[in-house]
Protein backbone atom coordinates (compact mmCIF):
# COMPACT_ATOMS: atom_id res chain seq x y z
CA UNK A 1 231.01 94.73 14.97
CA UNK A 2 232.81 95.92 11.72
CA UNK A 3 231.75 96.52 8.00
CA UNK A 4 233.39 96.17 5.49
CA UNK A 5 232.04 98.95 2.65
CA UNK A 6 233.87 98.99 -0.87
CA UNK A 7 234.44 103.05 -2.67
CA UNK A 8 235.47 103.66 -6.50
CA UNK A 9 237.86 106.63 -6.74
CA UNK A 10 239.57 107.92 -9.26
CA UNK A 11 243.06 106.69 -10.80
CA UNK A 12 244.62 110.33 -9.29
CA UNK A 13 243.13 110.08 -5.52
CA UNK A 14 244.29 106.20 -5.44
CA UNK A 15 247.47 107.13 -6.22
CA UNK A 16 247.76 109.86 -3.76
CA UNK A 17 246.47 107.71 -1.05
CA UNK A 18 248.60 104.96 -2.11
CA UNK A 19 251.57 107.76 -1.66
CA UNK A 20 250.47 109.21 1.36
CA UNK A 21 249.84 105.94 3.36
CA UNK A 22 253.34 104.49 2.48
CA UNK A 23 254.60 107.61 3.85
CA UNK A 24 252.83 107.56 7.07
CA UNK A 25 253.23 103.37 7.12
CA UNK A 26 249.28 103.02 6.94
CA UNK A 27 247.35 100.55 4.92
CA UNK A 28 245.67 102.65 2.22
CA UNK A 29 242.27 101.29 3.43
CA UNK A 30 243.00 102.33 6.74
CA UNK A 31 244.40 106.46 5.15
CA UNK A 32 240.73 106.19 3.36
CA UNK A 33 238.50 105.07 6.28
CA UNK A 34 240.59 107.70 8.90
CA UNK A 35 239.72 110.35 6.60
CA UNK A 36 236.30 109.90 6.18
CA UNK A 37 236.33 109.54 10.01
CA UNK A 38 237.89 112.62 10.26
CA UNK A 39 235.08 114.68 7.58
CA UNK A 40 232.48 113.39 9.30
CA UNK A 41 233.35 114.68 12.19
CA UNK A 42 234.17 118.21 10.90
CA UNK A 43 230.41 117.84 9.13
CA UNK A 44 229.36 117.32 13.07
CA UNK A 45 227.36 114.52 11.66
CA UNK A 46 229.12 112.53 14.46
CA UNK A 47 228.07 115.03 16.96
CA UNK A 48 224.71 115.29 15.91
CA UNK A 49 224.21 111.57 16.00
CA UNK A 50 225.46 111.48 19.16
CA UNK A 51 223.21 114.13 20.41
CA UNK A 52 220.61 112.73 18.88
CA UNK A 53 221.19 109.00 20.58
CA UNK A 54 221.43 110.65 24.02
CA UNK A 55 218.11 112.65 23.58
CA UNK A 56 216.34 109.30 22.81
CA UNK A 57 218.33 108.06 25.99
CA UNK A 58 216.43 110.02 28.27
C-alpha cells in the first residue's frame, strides 16, 4: 500500500529538482521520493530495518 507524505523545501532545491527531473523525464515527486530512497539507504537505515525484521523472523 502507498502513502502519500507532503515536504516544504526551499524556493532553490524546488527549482533544482524541477530542473533536474525535466532533464531526466521524471515527475519531480518521483526525483524527490528516489532520492530520499537512495539516502536512506546510504544511512543503512534500510539495512538495519531489514536486519532487524529478519531477527524478529526467527
Amino acid at each position: 500500500m502507498s502513502i502519500q507524505i507532503r515536504i516544504t523545501v526551499s524556493k532553490e532545491i524546488n527549482e533544482l529538482l524541477e530542473k533536474v527531473s525535466k532533464k531526466l523525464g521524471k515527475k519531480k515527486s518521483m526525483l524527490a521520493r528516489e532520492l530520499m530512497e537512495q539516502k536512506m539507504y546510504d544511512l543503512e537505515l534500510i539495512q538495519r530495518e531489514l536486519q532487524e525484521m529478519g531477527k524478529d523472523g526467527k
